[in-house]
PDB file of N, CA and C in Angstrom:
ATOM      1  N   UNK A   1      24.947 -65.546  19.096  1.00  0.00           N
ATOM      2  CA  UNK A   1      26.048 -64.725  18.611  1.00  0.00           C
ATOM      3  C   UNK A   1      26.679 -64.004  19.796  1.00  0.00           C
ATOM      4  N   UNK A   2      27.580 -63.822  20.019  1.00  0.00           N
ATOM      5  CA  UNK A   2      28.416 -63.345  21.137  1.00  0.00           C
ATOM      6  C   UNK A   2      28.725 -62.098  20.399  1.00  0.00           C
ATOM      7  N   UNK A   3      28.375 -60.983  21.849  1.00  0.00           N
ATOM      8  CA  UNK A   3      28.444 -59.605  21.814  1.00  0.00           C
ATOM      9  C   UNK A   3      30.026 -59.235  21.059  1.00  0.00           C
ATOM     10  N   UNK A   4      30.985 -59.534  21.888  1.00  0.00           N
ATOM     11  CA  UNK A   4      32.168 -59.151  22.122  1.00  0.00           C
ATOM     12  C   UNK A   4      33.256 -59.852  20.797  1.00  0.00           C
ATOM     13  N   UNK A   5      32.894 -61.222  19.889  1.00  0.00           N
ATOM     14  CA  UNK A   5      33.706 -61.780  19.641  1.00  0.00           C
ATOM     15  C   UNK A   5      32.719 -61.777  18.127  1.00  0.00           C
ATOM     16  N   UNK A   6      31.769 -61.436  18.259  1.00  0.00           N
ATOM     17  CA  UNK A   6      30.484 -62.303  17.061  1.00  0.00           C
ATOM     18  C   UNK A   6      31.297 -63.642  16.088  1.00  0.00           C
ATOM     19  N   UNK A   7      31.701 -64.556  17.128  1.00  0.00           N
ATOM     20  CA  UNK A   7      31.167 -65.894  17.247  1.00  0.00           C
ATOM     21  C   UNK A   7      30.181 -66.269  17.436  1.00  0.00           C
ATOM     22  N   UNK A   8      29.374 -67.648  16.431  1.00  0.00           N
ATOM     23  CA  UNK A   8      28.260 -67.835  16.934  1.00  0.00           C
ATOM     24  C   UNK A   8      27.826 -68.941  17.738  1.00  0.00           C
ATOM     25  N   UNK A   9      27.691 -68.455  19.029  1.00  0.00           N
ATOM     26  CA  UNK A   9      27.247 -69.667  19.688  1.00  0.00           C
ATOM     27  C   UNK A   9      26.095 -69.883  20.095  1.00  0.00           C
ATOM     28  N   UNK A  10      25.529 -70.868  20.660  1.00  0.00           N
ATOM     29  CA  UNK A  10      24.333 -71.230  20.939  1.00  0.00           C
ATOM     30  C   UNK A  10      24.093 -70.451  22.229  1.00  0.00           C
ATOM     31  N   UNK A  11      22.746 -70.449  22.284  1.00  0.00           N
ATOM     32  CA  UNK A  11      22.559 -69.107  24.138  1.00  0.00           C
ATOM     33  C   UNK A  11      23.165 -69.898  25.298  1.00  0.00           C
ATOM     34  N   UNK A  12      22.598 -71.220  25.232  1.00  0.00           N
ATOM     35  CA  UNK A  12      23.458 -71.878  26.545  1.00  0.00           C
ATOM     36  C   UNK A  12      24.871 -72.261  26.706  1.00  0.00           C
ATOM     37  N   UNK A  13      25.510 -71.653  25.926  1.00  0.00           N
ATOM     38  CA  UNK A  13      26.993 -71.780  26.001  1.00  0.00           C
ATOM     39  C   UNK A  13      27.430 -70.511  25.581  1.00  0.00           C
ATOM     40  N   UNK A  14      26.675 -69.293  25.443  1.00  0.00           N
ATOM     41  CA  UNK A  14      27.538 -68.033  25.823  1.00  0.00           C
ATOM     42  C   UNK A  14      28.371 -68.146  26.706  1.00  0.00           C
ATOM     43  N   UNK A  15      27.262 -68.460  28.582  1.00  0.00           N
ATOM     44  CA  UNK A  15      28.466 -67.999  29.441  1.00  0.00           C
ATOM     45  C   UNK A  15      29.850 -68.440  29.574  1.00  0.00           C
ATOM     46  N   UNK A  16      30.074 -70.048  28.937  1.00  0.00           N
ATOM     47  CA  UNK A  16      30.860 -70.853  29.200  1.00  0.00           C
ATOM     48  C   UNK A  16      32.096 -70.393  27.616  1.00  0.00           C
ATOM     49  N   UNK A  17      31.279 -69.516  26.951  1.00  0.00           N
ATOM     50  CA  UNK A  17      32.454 -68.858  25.500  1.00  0.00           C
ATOM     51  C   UNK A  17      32.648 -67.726  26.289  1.00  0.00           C
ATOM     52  N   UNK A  18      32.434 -67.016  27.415  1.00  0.00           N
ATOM     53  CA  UNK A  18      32.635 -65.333  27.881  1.00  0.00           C
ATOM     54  C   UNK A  18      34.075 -65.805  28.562  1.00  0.00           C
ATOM     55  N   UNK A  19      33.553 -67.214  29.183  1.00  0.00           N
ATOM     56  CA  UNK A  19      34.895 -67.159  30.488  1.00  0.00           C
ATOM     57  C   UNK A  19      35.956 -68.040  29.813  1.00  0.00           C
ATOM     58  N   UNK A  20      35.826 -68.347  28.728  1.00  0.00           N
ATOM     59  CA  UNK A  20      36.259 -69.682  28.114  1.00  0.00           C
ATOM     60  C   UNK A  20      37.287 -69.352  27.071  1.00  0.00           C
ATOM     61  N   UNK A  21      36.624 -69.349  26.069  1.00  0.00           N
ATOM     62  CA  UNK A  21      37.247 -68.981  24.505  1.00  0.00           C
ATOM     63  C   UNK A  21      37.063 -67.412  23.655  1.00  0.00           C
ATOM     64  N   UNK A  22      36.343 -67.019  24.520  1.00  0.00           N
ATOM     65  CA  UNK A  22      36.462 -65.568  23.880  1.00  0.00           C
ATOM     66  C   UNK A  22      37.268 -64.810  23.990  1.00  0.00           C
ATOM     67  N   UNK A  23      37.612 -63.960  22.954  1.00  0.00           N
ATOM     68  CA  UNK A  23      38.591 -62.404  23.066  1.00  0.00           C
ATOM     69  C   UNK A  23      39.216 -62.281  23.570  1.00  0.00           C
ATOM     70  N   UNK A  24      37.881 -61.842  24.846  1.00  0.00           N
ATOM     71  CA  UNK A  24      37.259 -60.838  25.392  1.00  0.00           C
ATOM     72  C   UNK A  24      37.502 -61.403  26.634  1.00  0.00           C
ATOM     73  N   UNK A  25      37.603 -62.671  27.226  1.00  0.00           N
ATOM     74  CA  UNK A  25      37.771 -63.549  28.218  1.00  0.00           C
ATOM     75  C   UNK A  25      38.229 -62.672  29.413  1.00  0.00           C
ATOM     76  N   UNK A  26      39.852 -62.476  29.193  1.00  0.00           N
ATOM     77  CA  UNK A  26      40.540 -61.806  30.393  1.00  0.00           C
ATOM     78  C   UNK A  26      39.996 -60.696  31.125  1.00  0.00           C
ATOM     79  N   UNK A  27      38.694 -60.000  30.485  1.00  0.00           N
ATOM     80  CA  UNK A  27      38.345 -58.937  31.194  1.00  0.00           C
ATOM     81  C   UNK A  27      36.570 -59.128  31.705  1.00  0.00           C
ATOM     82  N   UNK A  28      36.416 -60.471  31.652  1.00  0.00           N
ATOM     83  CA  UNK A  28      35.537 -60.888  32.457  1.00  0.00           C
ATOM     84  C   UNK A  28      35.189 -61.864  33.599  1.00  0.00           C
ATOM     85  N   UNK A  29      34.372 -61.578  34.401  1.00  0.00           N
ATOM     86  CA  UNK A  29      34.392 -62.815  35.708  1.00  0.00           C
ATOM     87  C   UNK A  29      33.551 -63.831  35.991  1.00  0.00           C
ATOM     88  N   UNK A  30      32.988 -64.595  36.193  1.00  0.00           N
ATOM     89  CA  UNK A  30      32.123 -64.953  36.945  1.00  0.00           C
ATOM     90  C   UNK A  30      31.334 -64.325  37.761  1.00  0.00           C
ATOM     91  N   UNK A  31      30.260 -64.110  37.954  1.00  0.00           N
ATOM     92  CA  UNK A  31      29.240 -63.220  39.370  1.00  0.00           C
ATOM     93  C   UNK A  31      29.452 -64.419  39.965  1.00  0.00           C
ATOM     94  N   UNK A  32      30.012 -64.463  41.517  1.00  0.00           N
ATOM     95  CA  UNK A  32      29.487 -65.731  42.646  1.00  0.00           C
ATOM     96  C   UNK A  32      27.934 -66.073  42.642  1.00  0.00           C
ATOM     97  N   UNK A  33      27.209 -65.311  42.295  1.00  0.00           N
ATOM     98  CA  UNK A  33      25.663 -65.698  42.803  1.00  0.00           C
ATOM     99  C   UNK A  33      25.044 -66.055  42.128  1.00  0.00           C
ATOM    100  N   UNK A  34      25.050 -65.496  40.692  1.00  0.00           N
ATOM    101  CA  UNK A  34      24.156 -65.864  39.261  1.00  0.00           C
ATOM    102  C   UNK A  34      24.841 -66.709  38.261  1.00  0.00           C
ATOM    103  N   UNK A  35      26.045 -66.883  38.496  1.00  0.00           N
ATOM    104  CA  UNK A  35      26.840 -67.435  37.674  1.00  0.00           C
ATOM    105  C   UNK A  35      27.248 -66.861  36.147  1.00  0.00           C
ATOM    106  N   UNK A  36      26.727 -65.871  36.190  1.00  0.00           N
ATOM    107  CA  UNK A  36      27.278 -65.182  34.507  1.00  0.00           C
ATOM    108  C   UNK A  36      28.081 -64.522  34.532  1.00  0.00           C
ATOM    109  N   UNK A  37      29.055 -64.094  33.409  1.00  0.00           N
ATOM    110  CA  UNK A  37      30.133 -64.106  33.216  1.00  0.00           C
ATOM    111  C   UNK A  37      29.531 -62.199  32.808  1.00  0.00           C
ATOM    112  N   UNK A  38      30.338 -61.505  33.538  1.00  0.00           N
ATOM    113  CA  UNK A  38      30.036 -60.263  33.840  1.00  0.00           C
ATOM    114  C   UNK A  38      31.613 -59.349  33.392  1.00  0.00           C
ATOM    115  N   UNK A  39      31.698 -58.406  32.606  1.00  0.00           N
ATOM    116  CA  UNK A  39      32.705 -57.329  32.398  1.00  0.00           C
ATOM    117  C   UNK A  39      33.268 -57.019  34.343  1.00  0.00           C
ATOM    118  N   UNK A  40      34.464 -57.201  33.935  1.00  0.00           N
ATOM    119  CA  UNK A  40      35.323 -56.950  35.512  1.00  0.00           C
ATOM    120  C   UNK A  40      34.618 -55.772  36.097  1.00  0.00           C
ATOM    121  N   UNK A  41      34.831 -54.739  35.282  1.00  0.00           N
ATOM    122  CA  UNK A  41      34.394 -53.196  35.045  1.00  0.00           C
ATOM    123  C   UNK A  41      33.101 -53.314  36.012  1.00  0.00           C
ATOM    124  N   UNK A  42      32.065 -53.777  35.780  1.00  0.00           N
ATOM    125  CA  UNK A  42      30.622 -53.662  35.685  1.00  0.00           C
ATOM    126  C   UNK A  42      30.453 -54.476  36.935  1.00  0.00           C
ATOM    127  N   UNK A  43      31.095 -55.972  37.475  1.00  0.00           N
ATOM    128  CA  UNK A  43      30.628 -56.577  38.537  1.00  0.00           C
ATOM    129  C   UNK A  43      30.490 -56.399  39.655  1.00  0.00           C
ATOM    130  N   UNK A  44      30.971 -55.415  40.356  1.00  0.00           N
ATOM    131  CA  UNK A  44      30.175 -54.912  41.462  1.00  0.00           C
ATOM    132  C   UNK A  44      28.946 -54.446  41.521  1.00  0.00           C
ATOM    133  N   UNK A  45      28.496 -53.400  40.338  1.00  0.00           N
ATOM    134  CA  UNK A  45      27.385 -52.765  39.913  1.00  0.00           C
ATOM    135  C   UNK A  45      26.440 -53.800  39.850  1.00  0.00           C
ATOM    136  N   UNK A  46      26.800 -54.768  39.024  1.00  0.00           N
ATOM    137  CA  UNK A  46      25.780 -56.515  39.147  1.00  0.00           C
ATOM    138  C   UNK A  46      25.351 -56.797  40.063  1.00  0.00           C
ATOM    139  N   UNK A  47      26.275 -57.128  40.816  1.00  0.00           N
ATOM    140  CA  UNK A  47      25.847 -57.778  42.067  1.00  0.00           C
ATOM    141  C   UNK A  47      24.570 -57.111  43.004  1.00  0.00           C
ATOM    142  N   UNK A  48      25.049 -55.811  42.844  1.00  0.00           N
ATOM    143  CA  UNK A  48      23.897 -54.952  44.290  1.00  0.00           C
ATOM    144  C   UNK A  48      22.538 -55.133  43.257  1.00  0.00           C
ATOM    145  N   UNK A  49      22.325 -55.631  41.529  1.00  0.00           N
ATOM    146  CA  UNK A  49      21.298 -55.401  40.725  1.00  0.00           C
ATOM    147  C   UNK A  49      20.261 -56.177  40.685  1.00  0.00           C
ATOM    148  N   UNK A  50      19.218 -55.863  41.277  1.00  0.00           N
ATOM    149  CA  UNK A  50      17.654 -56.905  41.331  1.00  0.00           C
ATOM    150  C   UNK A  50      18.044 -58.031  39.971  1.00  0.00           C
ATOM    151  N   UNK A  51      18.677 -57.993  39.122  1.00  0.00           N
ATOM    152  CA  UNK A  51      18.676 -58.851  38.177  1.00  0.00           C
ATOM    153  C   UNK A  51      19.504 -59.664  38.230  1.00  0.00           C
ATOM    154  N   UNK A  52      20.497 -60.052  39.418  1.00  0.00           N
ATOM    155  CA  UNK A  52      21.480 -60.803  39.576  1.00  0.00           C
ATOM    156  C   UNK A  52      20.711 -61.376  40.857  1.00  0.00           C
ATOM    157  N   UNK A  53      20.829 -62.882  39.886  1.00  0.00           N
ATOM    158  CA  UNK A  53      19.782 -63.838  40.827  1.00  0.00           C
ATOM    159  C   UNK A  53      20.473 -65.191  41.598  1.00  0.00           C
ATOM    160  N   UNK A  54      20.163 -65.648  42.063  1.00  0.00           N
ATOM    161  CA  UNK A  54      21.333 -66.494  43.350  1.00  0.00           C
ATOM    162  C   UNK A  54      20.527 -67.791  43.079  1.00  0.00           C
ATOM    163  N   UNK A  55      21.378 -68.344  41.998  1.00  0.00           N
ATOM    164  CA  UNK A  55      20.770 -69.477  40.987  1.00  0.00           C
ATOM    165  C   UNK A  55      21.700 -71.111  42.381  1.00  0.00           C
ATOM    166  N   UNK A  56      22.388 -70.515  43.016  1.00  0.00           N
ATOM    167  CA  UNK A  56      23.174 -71.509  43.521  1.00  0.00           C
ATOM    168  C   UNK A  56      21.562 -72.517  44.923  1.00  0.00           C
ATOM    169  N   UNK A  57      20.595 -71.164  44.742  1.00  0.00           N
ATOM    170  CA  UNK A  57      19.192 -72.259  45.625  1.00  0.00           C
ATOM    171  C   UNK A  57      18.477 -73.238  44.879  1.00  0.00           C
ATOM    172  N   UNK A  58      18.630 -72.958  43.784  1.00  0.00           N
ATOM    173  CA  UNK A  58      18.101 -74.205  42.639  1.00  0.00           C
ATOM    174  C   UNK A  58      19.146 -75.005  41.760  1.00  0.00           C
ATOM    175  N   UNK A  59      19.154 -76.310  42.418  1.00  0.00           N
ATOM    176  CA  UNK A  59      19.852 -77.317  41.915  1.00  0.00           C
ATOM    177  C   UNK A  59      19.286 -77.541  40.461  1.00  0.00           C
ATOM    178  N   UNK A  60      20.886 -77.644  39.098  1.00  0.00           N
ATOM    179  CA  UNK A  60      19.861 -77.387  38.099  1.00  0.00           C
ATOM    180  C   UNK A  60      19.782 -76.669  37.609  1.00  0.00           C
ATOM    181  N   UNK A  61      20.205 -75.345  37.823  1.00  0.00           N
ATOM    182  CA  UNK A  61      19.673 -74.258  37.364  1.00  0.00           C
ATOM    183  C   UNK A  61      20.381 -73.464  36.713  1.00  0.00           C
ATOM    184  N   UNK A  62      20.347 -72.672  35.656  1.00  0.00           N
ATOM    185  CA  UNK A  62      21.076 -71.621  35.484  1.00  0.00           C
ATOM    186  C   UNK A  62      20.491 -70.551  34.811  1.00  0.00           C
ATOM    187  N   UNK A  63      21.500 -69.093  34.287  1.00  0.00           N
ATOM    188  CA  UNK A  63      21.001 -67.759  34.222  1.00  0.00           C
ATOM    189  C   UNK A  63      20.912 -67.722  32.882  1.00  0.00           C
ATOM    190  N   UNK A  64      20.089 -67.077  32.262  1.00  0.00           N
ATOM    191  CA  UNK A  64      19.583 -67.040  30.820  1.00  0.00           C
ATOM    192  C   UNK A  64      20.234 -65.857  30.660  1.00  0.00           C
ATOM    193  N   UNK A  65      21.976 -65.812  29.952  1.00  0.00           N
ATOM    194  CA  UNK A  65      22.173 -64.567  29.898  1.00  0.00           C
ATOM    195  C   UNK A  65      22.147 -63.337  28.629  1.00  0.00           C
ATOM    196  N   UNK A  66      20.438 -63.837  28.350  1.00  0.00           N
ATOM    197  CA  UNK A  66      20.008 -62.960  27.305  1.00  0.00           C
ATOM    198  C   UNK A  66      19.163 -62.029  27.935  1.00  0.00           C
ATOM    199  N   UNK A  67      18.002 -62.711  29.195  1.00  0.00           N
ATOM    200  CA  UNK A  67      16.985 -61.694  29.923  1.00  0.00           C
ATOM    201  C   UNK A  67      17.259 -62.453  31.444  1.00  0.00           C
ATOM    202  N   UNK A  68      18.493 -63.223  31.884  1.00  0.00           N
ATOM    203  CA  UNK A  68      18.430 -63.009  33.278  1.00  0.00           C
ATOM    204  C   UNK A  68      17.909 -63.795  33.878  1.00  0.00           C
ATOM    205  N   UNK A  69      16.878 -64.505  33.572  1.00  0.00           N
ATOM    206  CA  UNK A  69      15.799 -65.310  34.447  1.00  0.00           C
ATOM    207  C   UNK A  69      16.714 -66.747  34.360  1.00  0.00           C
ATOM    208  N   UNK A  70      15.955 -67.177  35.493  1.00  0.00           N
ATOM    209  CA  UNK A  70      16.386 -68.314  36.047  1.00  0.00           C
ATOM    210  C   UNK A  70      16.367 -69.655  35.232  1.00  0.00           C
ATOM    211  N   UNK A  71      16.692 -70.470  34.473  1.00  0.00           N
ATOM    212  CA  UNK A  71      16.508 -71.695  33.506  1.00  0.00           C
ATOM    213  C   UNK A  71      16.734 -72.864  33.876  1.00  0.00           C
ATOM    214  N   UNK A  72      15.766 -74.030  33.978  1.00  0.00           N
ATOM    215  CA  UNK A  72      16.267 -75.146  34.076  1.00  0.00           C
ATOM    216  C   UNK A  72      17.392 -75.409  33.605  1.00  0.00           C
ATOM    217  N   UNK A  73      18.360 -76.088  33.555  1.00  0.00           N
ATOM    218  CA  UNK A  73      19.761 -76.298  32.796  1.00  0.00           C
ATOM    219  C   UNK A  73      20.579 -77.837  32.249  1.00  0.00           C
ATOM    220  N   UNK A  74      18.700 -77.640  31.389  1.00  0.00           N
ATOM    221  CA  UNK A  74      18.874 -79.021  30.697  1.00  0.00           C
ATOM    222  C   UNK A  74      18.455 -78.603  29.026  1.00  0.00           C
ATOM    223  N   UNK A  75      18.725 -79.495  28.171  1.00  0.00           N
ATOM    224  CA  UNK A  75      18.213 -79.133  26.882  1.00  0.00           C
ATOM    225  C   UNK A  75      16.643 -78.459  26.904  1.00  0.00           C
ATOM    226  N   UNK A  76      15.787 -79.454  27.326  1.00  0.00           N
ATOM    227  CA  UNK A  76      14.487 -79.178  27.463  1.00  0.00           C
ATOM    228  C   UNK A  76      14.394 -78.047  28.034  1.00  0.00           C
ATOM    229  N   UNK A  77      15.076 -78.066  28.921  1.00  0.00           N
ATOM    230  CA  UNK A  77      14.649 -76.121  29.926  1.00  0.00           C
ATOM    231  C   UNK A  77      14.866 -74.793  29.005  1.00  0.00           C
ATOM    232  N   UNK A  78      15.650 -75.264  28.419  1.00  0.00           N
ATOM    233  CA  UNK A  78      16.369 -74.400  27.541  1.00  0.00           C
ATOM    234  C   UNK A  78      15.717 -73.628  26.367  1.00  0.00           C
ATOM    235  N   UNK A  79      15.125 -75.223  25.506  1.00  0.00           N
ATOM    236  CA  UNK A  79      13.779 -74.936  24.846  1.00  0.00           C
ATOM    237  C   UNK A  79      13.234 -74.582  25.084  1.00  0.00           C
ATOM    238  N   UNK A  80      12.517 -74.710  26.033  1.00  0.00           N
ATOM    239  CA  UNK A  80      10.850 -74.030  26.696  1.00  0.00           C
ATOM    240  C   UNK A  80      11.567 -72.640  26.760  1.00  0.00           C
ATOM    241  N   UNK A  81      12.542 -72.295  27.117  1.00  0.00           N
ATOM    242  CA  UNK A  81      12.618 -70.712  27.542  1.00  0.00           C
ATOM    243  C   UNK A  81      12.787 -69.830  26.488  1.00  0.00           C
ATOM    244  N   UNK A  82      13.551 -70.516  25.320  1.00  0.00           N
ATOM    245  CA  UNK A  82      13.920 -69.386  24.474  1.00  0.00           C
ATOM    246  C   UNK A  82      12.844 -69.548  23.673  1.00  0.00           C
ATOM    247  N   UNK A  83      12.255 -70.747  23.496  1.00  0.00           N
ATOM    248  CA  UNK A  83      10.973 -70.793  22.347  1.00  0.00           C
ATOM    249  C   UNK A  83       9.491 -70.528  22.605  1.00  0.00           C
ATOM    250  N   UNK A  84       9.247 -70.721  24.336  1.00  0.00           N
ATOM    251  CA  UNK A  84       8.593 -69.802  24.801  1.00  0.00           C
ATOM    252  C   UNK A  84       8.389 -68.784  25.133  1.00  0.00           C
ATOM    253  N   UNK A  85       9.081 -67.966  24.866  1.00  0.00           N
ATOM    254  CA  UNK A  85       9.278 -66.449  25.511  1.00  0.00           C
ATOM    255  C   UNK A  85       9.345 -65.234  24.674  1.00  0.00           C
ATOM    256  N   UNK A  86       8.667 -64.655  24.669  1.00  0.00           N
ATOM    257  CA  UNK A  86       8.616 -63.517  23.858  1.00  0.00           C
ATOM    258  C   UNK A  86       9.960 -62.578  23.560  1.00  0.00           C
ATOM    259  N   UNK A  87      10.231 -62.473  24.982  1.00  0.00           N
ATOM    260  CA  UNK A  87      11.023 -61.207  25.123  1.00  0.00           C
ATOM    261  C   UNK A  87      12.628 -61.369  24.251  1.00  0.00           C
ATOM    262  N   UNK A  88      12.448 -62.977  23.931  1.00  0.00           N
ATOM    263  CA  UNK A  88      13.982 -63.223  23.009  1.00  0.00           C
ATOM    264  C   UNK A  88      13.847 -63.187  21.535  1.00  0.00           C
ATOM    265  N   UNK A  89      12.478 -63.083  20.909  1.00  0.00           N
ATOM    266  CA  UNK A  89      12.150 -62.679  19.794  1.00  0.00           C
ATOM    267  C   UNK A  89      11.973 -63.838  19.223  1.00  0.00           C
ATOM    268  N   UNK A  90      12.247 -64.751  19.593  1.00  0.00           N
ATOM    269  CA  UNK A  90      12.006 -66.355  19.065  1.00  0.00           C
ATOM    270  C   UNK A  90      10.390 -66.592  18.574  1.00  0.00           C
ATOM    271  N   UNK A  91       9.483 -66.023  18.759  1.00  0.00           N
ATOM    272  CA  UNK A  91       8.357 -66.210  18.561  1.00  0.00           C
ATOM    273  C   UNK A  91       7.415 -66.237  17.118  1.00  0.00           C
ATOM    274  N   UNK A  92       9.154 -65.601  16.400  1.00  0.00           N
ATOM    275  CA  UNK A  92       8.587 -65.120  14.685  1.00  0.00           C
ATOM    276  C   UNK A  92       9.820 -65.446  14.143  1.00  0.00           C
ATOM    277  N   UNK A  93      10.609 -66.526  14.309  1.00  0.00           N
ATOM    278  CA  UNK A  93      12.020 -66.928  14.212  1.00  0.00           C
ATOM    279  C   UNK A  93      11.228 -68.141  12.737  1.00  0.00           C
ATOM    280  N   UNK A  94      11.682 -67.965  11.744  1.00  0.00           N
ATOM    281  CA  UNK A  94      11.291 -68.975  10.692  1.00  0.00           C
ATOM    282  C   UNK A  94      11.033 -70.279  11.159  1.00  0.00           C
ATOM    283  N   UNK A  95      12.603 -70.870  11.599  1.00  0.00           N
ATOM    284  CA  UNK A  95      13.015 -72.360  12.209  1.00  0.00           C
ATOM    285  C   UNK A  95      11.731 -72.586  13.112  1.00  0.00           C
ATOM    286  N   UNK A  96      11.074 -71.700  13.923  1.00  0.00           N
ATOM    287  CA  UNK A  96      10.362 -72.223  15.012  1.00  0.00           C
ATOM    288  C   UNK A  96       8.971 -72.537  14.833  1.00  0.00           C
ATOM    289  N   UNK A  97       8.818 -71.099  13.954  1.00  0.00           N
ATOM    290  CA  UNK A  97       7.318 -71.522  12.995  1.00  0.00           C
ATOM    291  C   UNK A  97       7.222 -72.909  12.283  1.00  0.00           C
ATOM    292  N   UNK A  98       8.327 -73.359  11.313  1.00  0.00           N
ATOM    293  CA  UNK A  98       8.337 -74.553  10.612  1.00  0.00           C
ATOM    294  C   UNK A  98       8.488 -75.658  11.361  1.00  0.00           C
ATOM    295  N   UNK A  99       9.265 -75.326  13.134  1.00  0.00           N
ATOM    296  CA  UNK A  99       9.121 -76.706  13.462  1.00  0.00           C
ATOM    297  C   UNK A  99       7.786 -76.766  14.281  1.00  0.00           C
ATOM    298  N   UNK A 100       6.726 -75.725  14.463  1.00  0.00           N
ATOM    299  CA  UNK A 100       5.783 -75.827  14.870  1.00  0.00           C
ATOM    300  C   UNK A 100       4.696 -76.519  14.406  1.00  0.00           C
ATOM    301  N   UNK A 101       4.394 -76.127  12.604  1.00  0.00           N
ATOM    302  CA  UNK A 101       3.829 -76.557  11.665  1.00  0.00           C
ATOM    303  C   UNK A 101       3.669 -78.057  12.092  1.00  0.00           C
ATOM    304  N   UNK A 102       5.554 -78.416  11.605  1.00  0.00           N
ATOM    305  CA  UNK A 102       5.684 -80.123  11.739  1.00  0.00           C
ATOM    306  C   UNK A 102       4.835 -81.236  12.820  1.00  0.00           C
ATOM    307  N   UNK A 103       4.919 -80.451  13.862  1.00  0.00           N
ATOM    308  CA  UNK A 103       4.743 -80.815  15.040  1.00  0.00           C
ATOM    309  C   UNK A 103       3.176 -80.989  15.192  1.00  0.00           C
ATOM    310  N   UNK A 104       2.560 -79.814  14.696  1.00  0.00           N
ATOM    311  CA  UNK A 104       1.106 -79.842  14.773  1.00  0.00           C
ATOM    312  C   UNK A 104       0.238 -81.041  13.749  1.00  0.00           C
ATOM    313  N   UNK A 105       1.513 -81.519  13.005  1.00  0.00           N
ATOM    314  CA  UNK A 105       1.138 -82.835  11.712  1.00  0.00           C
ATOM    315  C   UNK A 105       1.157 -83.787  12.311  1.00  0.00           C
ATOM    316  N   UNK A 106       2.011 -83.815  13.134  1.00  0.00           N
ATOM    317  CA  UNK A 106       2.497 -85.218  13.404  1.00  0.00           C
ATOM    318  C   UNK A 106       1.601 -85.862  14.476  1.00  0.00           C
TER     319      UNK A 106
END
């Protein structure tokens, strides 16, 4: 779900709805280093921020811009991160439990 527009998009295509098709678009940028799409306002403040990570050393890669961390930037990477990870709440998400179940049948 997108902050600014609550459109719902999938997490790996926020950044590409921030700079893209949202609203909200014109008043956001690109970070050069992390690649997420940052409030004009706010991107300097980003940049100097331990959490703005310089994804351009890993081929592949991109910024999870729910908690920041670094993501493979393939379907699979994608999975593992949001369905592994606590901190996105995915861990008690219905869909994930039931496709866990499945999985443990099969």
């Amino acid at each position: 779900m997108c902050n600014y527009c609550d459109n719902k998009i999938l997490v790996w295509e926020l950044n590409g709805h921030w700079l893209g098709k949202c609203t909200k678009r014109p008043s956001m940028a690109p970070c050069s280093r992390c690649g997420l799409a940052i409030p004009l306002k706010q991107l300097k403040d980003h940049m100097s921020n331990a959490d703005c990570l310089d994804v351009s050393l890993d081929e592949g890669a991109a910024t999870c811009p729910l908690c920041r961390q670094c993501v493979q930037n393939t379907d699979d990477g994608w999975i593992a991160h949001l369905l592994g990870d606590i901190q996105h709440g995915y861990r008690k998400s219905k869909r994930r439990i039931k496709a866990q179940k499945w999985s443990d049948t099969a």
